[in-house]
N, C-alpha and C. Protein backbone atom coordinates (compact mmCIF):
# COMPACT_ATOMS: atom_id res chain seq x y z
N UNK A 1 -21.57 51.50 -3.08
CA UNK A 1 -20.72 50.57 -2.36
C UNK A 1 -19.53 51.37 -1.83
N UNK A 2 -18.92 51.47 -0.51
CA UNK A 2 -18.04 52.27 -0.25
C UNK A 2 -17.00 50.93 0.05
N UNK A 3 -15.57 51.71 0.14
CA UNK A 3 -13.91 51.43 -0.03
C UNK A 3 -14.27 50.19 0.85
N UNK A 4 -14.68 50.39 2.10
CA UNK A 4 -14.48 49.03 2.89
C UNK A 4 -14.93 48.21 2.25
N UNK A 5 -15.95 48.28 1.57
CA UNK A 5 -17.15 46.73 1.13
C UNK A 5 -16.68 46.47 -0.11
N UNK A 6 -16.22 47.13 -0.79
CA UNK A 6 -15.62 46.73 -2.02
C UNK A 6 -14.06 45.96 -2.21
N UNK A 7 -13.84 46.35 -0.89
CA UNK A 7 -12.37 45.99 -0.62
C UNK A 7 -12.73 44.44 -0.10
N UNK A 8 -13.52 44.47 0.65
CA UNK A 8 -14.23 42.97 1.20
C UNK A 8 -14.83 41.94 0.37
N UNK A 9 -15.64 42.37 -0.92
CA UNK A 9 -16.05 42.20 -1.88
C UNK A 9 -15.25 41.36 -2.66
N UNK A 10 -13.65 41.79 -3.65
CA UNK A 10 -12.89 41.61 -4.01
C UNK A 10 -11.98 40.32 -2.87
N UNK A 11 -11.41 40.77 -1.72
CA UNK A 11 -10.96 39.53 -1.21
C UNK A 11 -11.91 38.06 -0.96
N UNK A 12 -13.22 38.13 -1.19
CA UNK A 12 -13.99 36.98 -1.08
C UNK A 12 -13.87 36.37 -2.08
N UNK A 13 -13.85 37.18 -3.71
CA UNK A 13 -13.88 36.68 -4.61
C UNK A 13 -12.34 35.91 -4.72
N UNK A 14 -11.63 36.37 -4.73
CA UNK A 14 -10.04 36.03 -4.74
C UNK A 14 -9.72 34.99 -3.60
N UNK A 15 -10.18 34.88 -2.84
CA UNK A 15 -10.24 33.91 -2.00
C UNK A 15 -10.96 32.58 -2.52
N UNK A 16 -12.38 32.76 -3.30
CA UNK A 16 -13.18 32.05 -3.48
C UNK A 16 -12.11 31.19 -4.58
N UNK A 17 -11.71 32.06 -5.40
CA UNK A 17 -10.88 31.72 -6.65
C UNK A 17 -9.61 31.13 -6.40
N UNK A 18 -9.48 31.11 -5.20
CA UNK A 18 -8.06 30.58 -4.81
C UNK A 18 -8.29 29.04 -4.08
N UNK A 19 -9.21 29.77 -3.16
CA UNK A 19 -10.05 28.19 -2.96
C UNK A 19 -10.52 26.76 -4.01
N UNK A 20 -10.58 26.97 -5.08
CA UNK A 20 -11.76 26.48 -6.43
C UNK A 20 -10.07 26.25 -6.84
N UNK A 21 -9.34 26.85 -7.42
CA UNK A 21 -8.05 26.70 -7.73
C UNK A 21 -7.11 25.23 -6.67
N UNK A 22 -7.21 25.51 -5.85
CA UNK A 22 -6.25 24.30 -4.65
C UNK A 22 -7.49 23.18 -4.95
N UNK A 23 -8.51 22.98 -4.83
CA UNK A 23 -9.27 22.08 -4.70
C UNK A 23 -9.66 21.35 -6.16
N UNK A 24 -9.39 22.05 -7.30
CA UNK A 24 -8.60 21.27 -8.17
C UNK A 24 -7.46 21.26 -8.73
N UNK A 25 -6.67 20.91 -7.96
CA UNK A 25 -4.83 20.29 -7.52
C UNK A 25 -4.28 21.72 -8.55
N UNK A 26 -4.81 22.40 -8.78
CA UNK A 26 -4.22 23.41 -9.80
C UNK A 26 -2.83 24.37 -9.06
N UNK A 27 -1.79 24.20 -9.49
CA UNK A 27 -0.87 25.20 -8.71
C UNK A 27 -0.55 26.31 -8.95
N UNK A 28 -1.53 26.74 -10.05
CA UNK A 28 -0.99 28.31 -10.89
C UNK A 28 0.36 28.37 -11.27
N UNK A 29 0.89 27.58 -11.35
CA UNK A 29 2.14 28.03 -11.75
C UNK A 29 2.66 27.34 -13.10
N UNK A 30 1.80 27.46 -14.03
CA UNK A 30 2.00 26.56 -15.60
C UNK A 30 1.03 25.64 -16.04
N UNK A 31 1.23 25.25 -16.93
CA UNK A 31 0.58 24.04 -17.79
C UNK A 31 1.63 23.04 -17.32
N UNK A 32 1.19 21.76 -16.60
CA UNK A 32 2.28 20.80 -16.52
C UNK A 32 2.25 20.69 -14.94
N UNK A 33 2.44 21.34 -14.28
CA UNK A 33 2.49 21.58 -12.95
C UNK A 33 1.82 20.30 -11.89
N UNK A 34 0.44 20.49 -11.88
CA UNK A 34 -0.81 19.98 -11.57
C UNK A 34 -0.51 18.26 -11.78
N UNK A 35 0.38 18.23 -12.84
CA UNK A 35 0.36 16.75 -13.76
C UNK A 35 1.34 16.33 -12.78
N UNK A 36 2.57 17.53 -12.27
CA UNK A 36 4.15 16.58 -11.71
C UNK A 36 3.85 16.66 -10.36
N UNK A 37 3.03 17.29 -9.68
CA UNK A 37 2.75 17.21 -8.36
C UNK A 37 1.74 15.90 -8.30
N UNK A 38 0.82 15.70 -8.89
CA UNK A 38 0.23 14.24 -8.97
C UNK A 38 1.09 13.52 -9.08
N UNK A 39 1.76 13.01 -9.86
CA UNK A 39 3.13 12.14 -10.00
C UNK A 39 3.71 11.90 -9.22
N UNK A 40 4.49 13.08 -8.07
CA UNK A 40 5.36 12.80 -7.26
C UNK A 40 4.28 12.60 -5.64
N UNK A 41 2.85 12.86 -5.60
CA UNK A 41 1.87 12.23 -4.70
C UNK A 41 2.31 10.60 -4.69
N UNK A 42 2.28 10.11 -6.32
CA UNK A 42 2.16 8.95 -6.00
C UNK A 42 3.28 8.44 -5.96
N UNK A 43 4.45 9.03 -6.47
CA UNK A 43 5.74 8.59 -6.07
C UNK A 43 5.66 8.28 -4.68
N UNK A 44 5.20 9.09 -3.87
CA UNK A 44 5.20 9.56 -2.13
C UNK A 44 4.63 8.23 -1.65
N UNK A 45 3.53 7.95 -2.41
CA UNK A 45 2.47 7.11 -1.84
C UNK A 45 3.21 5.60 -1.97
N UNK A 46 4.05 5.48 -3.03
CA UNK A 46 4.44 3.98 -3.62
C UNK A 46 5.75 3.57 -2.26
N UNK A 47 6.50 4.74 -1.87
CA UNK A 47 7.49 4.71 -1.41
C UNK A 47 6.72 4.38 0.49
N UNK A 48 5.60 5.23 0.52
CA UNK A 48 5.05 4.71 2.33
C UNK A 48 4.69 3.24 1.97
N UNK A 49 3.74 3.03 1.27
CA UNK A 49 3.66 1.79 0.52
C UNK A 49 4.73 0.51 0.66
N UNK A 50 5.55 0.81 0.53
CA UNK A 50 6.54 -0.02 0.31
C UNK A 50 7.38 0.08 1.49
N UNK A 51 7.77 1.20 2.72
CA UNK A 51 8.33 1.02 3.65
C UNK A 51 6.99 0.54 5.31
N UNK A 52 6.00 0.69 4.65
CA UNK A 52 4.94 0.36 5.95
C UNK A 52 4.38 -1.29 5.54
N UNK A 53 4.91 -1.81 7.14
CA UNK A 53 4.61 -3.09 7.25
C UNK A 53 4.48 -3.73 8.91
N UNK A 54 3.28 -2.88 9.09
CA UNK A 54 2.71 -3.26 10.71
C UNK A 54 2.63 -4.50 10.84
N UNK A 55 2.97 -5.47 11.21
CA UNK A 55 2.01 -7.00 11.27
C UNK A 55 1.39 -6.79 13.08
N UNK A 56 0.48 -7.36 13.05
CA UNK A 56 -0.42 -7.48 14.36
C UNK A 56 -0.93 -8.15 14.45
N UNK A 57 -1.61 -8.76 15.23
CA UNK A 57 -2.56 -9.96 15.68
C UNK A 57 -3.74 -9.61 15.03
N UNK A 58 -4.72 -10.30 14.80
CA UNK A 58 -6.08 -9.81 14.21
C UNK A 58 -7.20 -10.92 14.51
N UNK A 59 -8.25 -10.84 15.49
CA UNK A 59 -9.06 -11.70 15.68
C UNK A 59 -10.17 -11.86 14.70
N UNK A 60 -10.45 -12.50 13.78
CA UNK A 60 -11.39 -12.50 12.40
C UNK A 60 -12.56 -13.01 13.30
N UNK A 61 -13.81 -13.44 12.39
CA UNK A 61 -14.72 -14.11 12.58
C UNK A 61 -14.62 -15.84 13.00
N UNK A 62 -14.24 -16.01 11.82
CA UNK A 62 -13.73 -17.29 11.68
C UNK A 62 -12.25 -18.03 11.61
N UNK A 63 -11.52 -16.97 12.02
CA UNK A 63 -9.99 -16.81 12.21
C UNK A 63 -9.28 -16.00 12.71
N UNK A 64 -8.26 -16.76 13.64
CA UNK A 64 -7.31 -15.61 14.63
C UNK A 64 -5.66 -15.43 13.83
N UNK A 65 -4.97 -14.60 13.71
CA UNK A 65 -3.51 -14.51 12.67
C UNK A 65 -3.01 -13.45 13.01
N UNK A 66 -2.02 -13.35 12.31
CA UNK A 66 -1.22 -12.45 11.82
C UNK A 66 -1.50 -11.66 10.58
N UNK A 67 -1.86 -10.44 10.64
CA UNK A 67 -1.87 -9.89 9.85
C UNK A 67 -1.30 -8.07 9.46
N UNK A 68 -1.13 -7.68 7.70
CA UNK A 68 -0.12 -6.87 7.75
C UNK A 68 -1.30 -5.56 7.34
N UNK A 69 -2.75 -6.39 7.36
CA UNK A 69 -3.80 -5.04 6.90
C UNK A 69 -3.60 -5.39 5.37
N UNK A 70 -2.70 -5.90 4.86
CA UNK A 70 -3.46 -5.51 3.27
C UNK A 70 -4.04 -6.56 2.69
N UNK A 71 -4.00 -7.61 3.45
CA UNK A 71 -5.62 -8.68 2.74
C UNK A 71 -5.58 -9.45 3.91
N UNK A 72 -6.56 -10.23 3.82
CA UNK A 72 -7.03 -11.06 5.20
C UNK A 72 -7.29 -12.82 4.39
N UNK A 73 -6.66 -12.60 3.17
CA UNK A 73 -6.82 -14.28 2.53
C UNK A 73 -6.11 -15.16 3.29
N UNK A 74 -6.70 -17.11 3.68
CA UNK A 74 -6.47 -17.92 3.96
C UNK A 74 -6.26 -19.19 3.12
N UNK A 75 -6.93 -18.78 1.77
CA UNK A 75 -7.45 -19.74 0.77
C UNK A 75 -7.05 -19.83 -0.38
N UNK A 76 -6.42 -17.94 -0.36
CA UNK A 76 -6.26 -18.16 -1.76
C UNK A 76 -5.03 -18.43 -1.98
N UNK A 77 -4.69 -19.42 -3.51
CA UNK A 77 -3.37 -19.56 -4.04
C UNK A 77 -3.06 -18.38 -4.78
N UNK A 78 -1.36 -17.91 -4.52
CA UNK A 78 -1.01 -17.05 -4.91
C UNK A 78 0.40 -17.38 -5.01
N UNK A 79 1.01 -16.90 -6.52
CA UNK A 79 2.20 -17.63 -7.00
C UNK A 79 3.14 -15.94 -7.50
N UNK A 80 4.56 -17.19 -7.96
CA UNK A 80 5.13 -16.11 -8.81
C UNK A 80 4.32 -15.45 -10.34
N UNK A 81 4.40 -14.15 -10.36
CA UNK A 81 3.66 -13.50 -11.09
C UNK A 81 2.58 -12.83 -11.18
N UNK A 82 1.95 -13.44 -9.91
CA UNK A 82 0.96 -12.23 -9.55
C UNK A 82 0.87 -11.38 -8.82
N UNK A 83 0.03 -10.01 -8.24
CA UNK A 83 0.87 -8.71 -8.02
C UNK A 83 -0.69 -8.42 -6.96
N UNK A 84 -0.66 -7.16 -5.84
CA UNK A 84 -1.15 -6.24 -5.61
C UNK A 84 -1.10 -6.81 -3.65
N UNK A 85 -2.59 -6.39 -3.53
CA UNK A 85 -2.54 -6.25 -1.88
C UNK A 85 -2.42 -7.80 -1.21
N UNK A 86 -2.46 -9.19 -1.93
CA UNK A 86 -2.44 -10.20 -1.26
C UNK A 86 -0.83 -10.20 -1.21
N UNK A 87 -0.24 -10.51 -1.84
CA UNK A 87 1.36 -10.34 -2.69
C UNK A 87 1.96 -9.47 -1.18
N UNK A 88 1.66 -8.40 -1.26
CA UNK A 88 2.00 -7.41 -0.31
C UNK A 88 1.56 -8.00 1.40
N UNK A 89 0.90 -8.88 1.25
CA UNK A 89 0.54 -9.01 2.88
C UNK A 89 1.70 -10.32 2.66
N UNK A 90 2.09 -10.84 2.02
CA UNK A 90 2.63 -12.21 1.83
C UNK A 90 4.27 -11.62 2.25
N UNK A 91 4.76 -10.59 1.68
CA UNK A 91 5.88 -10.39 1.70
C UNK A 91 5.95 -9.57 3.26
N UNK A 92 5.01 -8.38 3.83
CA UNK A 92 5.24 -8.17 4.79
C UNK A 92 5.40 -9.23 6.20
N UNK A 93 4.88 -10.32 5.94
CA UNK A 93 4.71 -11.40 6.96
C UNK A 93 5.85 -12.19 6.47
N UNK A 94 6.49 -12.65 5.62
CA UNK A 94 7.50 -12.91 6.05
C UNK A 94 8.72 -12.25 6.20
N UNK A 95 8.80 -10.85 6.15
CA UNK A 95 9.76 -9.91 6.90
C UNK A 95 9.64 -10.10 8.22
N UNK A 96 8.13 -9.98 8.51
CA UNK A 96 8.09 -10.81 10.14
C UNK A 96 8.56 -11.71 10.68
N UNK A 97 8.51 -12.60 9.85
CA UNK A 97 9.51 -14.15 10.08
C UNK A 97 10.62 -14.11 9.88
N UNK A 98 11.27 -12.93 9.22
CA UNK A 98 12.64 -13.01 9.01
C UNK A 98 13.52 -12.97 7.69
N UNK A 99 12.66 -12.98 6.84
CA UNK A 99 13.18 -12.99 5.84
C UNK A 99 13.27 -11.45 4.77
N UNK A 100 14.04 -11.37 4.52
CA UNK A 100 14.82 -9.73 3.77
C UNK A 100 13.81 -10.13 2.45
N UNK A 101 13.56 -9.11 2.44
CA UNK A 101 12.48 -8.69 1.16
C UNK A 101 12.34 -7.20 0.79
N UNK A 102 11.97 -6.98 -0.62
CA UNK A 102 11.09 -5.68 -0.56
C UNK A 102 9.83 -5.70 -0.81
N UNK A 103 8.90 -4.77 -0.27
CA UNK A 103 7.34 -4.74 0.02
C UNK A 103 7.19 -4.23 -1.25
N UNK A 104 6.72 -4.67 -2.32
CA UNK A 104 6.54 -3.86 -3.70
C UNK A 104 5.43 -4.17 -4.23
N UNK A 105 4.42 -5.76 -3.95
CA UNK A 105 3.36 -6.12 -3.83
C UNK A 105 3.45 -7.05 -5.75
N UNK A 106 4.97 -7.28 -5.66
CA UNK A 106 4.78 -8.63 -6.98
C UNK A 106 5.97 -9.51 -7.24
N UNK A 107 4.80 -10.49 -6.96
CA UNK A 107 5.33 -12.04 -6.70
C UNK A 107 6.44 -12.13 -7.58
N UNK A 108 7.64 -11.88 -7.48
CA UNK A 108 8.93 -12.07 -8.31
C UNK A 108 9.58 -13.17 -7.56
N UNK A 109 10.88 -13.19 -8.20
CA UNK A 109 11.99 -14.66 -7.67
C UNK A 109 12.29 -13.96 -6.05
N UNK A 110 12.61 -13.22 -5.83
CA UNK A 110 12.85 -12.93 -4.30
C UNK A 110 11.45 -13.52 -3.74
N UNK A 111 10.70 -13.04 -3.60
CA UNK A 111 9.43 -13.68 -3.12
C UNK A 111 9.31 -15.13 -2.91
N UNK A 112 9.27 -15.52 -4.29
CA UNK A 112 9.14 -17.04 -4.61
C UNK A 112 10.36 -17.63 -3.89
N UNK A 113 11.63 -17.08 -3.56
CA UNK A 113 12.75 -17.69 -3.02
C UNK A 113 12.74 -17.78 -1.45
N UNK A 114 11.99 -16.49 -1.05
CA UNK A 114 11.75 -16.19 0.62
C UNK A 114 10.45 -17.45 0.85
N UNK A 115 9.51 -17.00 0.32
CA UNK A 115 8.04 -18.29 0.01
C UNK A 115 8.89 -19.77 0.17
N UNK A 116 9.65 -19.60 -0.59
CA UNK A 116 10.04 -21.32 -0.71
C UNK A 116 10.89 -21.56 0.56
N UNK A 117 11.75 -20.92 0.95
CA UNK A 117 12.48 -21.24 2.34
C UNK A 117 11.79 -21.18 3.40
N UNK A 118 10.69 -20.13 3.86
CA UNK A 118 10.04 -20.24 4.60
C UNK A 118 9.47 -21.45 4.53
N UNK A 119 8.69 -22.40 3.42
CA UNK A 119 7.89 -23.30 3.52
C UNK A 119 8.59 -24.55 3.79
N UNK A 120 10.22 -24.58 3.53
CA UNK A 120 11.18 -25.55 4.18
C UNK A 120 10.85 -25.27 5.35
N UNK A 121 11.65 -24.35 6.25
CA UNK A 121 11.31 -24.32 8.02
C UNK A 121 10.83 -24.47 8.56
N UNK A 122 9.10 -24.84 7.93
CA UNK A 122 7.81 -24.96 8.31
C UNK A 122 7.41 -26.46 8.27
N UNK A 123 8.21 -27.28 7.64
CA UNK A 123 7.99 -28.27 7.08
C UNK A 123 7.13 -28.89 6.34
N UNK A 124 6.51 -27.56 5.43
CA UNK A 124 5.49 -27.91 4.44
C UNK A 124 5.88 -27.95 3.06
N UNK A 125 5.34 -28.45 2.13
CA UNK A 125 5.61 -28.65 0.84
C UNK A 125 6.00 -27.24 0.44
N UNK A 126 7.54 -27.35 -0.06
CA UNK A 126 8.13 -26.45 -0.56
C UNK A 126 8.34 -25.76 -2.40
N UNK A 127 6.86 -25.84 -2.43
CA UNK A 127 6.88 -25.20 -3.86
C UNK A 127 6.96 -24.02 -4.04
N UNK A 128 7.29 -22.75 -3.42
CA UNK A 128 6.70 -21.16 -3.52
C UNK A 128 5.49 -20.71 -3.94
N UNK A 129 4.72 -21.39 -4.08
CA UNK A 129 2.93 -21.25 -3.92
C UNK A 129 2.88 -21.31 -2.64
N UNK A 130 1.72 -20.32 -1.89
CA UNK A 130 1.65 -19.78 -0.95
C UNK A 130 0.00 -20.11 -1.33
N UNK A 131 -0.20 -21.51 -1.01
CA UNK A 131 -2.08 -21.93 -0.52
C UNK A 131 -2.16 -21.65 0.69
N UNK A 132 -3.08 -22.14 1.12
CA UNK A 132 -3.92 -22.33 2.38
C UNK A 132 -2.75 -22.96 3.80
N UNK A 133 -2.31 -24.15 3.37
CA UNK A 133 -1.18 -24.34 4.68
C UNK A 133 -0.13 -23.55 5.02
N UNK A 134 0.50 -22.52 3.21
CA UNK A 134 1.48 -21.79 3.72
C UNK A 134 0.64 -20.51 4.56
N UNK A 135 -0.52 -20.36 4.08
CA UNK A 135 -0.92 -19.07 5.01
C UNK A 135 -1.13 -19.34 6.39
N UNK A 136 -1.35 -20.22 6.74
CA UNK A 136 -1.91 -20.81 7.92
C UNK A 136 -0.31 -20.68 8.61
N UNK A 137 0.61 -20.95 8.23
CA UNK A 137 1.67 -20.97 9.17
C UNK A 137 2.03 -19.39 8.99
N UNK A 138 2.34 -18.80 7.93
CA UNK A 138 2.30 -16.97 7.80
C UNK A 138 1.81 -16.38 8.59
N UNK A 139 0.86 -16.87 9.06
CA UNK A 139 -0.21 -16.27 10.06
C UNK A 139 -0.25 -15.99 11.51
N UNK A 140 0.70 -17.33 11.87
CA UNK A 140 1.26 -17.90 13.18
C UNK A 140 2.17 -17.04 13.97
């Protein structure tokens, strides 16, 4: 094997190894590392999460609305205390309408307080349950 090919040899491997290394999140640089860069991914992720709130028109099958992309429910009841992507389309739509919120995706008293005023203005039954008529006007 002469200097060139061995020299070529060695950077494939080290490459290969560096490659295999990034592709599992490994940063070489400690025990622990790998763990706080995952962490602060999802720190990253919670924080776009929470400042992204497109609302757009959306022509369904069986329904035309407003929507923020993170659920497409019409039906379902959803109250104080429960949490994730319906919660999150609930609060981005009524930032649309006007009301100061944070996008955090769980039904707390801000929610339930924005929910309930909105459903005054609307002139629908003002409980902060968010059924089927409050979506229907959310949607609007």
């Amino acid at each position: 094997m002469s200097m060139r090919s061995s020299t070529r040899f060695r950077g494939v491997i080290t490459g290969a190894a560096l490659c295999s290394a990034l592709a599992l999140g490994t940063v070489l640089a400690g025990p622990g590392t790998a763990a706080a860069s995952t962490e602060a991914e999802r720190d990253a992720s919670a924080v776009s999460a929470q400042a992204t709130c497109s609302v757009r028109w959306k022509n369904g099958v069986d329904y035309a609305g407003l929507t923020a992309d993170y659920s497409w429910a019409w039906n379902v009841v959803i109250r104080q205390g429960d949490s994730g992507d319906r919660v999150r389309e609930i609060q981005c739509l009524a930032i649309y309408h006007g009301y100061s919120l944070t996008v955090d995706g769980q039904f707390g008293p801000a929610t339930k307080n924005a929910v309930t005023a909105f459903q005054r203005a609307r002139g629908i039954g003002a409980d902060g349950i968010v059924g089927p008529s409050t979506w229907r006007q959310l949607r609007k």
